[in-house]
Protein backbone atom coordinates (compact mmCIF):
# COMPACT_ATOMS: atom_id res chain seq x y z
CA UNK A 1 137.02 88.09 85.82
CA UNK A 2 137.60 91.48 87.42
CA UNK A 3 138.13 94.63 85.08
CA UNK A 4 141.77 94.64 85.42
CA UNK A 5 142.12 91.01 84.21
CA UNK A 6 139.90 91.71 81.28
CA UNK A 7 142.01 95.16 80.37
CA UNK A 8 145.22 92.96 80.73
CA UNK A 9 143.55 91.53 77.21
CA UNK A 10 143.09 95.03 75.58
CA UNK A 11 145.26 97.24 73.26
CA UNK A 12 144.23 100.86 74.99
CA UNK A 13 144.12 102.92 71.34
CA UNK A 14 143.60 106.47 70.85
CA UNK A 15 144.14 108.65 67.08
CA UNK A 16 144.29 112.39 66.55
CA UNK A 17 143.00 112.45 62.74
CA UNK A 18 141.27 115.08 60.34
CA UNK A 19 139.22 111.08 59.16
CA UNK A 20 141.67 111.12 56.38
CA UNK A 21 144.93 111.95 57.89
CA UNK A 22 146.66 110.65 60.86
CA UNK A 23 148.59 112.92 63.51
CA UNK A 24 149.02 111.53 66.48
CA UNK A 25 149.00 107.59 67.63
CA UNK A 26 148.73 106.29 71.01
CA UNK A 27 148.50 102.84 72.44
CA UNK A 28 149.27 100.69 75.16
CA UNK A 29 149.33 97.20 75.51
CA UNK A 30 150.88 95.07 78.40
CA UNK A 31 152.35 97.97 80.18
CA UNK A 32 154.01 99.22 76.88
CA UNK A 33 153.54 102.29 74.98
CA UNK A 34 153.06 103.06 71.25
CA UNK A 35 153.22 106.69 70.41
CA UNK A 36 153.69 108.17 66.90
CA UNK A 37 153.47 111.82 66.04
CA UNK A 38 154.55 115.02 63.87
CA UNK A 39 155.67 113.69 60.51
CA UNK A 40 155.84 110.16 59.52
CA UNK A 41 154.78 107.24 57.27
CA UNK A 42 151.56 106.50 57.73
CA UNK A 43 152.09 102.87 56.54
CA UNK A 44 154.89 101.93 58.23
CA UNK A 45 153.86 103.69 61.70
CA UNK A 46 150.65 101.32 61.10
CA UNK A 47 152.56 98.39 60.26
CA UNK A 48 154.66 98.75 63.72
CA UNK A 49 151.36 99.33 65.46
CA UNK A 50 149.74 96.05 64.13
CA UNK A 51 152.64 94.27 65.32
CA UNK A 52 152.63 96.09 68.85
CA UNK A 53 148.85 94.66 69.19
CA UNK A 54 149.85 91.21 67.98
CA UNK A 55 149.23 89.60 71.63
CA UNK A 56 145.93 91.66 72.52
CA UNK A 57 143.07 90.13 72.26
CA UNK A 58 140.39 92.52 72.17
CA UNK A 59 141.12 96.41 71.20
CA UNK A 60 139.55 98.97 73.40
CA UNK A 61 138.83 102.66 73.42
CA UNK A 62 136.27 105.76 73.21
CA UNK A 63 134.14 105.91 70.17
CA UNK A 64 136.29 103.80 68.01
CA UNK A 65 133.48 101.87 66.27
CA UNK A 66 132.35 105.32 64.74
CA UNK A 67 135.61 107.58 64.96
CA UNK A 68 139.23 105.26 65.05
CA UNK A 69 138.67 102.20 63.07
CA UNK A 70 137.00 103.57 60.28
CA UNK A 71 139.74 106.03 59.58
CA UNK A 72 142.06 103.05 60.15
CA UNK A 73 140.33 100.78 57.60
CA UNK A 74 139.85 103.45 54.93
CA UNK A 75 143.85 104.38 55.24
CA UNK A 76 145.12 100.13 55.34
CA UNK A 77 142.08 97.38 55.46
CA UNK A 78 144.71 94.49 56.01
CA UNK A 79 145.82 95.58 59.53
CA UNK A 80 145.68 92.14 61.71
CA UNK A 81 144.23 93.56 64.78
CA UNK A 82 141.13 95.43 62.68
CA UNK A 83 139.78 91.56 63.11
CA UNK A 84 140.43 91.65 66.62
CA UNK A 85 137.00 92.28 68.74
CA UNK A 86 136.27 95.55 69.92
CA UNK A 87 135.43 97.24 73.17
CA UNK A 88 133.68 100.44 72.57
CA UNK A 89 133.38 102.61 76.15
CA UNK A 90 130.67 104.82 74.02
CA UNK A 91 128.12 101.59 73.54
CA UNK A 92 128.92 100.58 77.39
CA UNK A 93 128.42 103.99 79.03
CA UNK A 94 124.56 104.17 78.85
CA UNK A 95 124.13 100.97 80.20
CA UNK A 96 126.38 101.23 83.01
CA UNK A 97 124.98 104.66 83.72
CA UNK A 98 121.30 105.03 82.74
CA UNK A 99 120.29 108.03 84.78
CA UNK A 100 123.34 109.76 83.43
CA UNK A 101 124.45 108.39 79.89
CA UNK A 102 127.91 110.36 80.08
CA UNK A 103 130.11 109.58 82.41
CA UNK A 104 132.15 112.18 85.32
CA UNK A 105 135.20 111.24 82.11
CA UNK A 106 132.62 111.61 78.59
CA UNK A 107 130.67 114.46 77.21
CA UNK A 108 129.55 114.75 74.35
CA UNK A 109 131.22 111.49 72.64
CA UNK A 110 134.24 112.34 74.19
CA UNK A 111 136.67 112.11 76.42
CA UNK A 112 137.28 114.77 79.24
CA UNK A 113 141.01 115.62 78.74
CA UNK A 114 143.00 117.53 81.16
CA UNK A 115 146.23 117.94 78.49
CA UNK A 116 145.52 118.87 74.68
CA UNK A 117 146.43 115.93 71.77
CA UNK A 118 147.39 113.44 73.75
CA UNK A 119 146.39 109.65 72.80
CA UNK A 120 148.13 107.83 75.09
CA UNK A 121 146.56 109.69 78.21
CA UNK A 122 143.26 109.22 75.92
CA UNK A 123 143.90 105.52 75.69
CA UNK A 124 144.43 105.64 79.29
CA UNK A 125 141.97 107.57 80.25
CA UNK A 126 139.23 104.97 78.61
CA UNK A 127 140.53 102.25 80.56
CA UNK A 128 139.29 104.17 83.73
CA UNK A 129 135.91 104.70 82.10
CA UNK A 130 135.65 100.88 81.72
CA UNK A 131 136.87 100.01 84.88
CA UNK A 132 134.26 102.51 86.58
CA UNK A 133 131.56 100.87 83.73
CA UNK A 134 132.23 97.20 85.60
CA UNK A 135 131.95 98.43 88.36
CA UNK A 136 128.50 99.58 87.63
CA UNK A 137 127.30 96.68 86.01
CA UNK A 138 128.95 94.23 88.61
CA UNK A 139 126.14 96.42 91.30
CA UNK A 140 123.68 95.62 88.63
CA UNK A 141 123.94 91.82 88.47
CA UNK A 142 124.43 91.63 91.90
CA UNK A 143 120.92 93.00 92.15
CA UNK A 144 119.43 90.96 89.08
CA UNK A 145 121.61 89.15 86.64
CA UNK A 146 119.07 88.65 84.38
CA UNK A 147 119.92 92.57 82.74
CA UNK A 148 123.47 91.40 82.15
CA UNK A 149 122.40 88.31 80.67
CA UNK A 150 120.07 90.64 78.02
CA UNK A 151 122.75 92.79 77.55
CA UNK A 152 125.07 90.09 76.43
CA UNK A 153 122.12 88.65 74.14
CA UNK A 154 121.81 91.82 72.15
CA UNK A 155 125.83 92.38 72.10
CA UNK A 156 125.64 88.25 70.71
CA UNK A 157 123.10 88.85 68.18
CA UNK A 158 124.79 92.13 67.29
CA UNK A 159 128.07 90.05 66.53
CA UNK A 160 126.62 87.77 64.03
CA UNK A 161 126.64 90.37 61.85
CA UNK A 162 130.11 92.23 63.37
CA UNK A 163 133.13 90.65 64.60
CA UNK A 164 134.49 93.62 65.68
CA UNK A 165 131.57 94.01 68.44
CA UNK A 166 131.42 90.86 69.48
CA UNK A 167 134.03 92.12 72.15
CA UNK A 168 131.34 94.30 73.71
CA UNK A 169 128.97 90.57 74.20
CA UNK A 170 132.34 89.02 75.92
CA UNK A 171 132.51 91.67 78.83
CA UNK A 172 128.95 90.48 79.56
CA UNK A 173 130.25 86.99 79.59
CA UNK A 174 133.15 88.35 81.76
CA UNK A 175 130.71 89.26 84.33
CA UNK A 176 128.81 86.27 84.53
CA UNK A 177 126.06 87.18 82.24
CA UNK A 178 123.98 83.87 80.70
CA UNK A 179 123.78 83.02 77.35
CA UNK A 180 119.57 83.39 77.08
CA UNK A 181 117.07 82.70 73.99
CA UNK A 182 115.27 85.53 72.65
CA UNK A 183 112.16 84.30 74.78
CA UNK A 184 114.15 85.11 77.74
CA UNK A 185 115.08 88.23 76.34
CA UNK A 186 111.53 89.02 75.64
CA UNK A 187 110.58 88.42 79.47
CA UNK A 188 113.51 90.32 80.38
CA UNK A 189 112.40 92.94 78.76
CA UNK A 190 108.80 93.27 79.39
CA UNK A 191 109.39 92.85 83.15
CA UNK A 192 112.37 96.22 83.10
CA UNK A 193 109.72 98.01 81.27
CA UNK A 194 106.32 97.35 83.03
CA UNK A 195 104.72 100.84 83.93
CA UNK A 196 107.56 102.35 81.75
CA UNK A 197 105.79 101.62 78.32
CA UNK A 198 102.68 100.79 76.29
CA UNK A 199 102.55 97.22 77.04
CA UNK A 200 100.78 96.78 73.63
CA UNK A 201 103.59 98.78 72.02
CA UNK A 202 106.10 96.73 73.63
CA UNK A 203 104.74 93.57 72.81
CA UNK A 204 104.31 94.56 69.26
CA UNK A 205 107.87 96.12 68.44
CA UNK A 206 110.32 93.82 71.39
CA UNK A 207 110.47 90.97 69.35
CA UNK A 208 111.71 92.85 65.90
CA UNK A 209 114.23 94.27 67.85
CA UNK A 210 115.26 91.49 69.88
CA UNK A 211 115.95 89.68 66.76
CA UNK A 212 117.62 92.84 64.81
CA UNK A 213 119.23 94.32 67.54
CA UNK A 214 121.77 95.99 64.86
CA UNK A 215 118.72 97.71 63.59
C-alpha cells in the first residue's frame, strides 16, 4: 500500500486550543474540508466534525496523542472517531529519521508553518511529513525488513493497551512489516545494537521492554 492509499484512510486534523478552549478546527477527509473558527459552539462544531470523520478509518496528525485528543476527550469523551486508531507523525518521525529526529517540516514538536493559525494547512502539512516518513521507511525495509517488522511489534504490543495507537502498528503492516514473537524481536534487537551497547546491559533490560513497550 503506497502512502497515498493509506492517507486516502485518514481524517488530516489539526486544533488551535489554550487545552481547555477550542479556537480554530481544521480537517480534511476525502478531499473535503472542515474548518471552524472565531465564535461558536463548541459542542455542536464537534458534533459536525464527528460526523465529517464518519468514513475515515484511522485519524492522523502532529502530536495529537499528547496535544489534540486529549483536549478533545476532556471537552466531549463520546465523539465516535476518538475510537478510531491514530496516526501520530511525532512517534513516526524518529524512526523514519534517526540521524535527525525532526524532520525539514518539525521542530520542536511542531509543525513548521509558513501562515499563522491555520489547521487546515497544519492538517495538510502532516500528511507531507508522513508521506516523506514512508518514504523513509520503505528505503529501510528494502535494505532489511526485519526493522519494520520490530517496529510493528512494539506499535502491536503498544495497542493492547491503546486502541488509539494501534494505527501507528497498521502503517508497519502497510509496508509489509511481519507480525514477529518477542524472540524475534529480541534478535532484532541485539543484532541493530551490536557495538552500539553493553551487550550485558542489553541482554538484561531488552526483554522488559520488549514486553512493556508502553513503559
Amino acid at each position: 500500500m503506497t502512502a497515498n492509499e493509506f492517507l486516502d484512510k485518514c481524517l488530516l486534523l489539526d486544533l488551535e486550543t489554550d487545552g481547555s478552549k477550542l479556537y480554530h478546527i481544521g480537517a480534511v477527509y476525502s478531499g473535503q474540508v472542515f474548518e471552524r473558527k472565531g465564535r461558536f459552539d463548541t459542542q455542536t462544531v464537534l458534533k459536525e466534525l464527528d460526523s465529517f470523520a464518519d468514513g475515515a478509518e484511522y485519524v492522523l496528525g502532529h502530536n495529537l496523542l499528547g496535544h489534540d485528543l486529549p483536549v478533545l476527550e476532556s471537552l466531549a469523551p463520546n465523539l465516535t472517531f476518538l475510537q478510531k486508531p491514530v496516526v501520530d507523525t511525532l512517534y513516526l518521525s524518529p524512526l523514519a529519521f534517526p540521524e535527525n529526529p525532526y524532520h525539514r517540516l518539525v521542530k520542536d514538536y511542531k509543525l513548521v508553518r509558513d501562515s499563522i493559525n491555520d489547521p487546515v494547512a497544519d492538517a495538510r502539512l502532516a500528511s507531507l511529513v508522513f508521506g516523506d516518513q514512508c518514504a523513509s521507511f520503505i528505503i529501510m525495509g528494502n535494505a532489511n525488513i526485519d526493522i519494520l517488522s520490530f517496529y510493528r511489534y512494539c506499535f502491536e504490543q503498544n495497542s493492547r493497551s491503546s486502541l488509539q495507537s494501534s494505527g501507528l502498528k497498521d502503517v508497519f503492516i502497510a509496508l509489509g512489516a511481519s507480525q514477529i514473537t518477542e524472540n524475534d524481536a529480541f534478535a532484532i534487537f541485539q543484532k541493530y545494537t551490536h557495538d552500539r551497547a553493553c551487550e550485558t546491559a542489553v541482554s538484561m533490560v531488552s526483554f522488559k521492554y520488549l514486553l512493556h513497550p508502553d513503559k
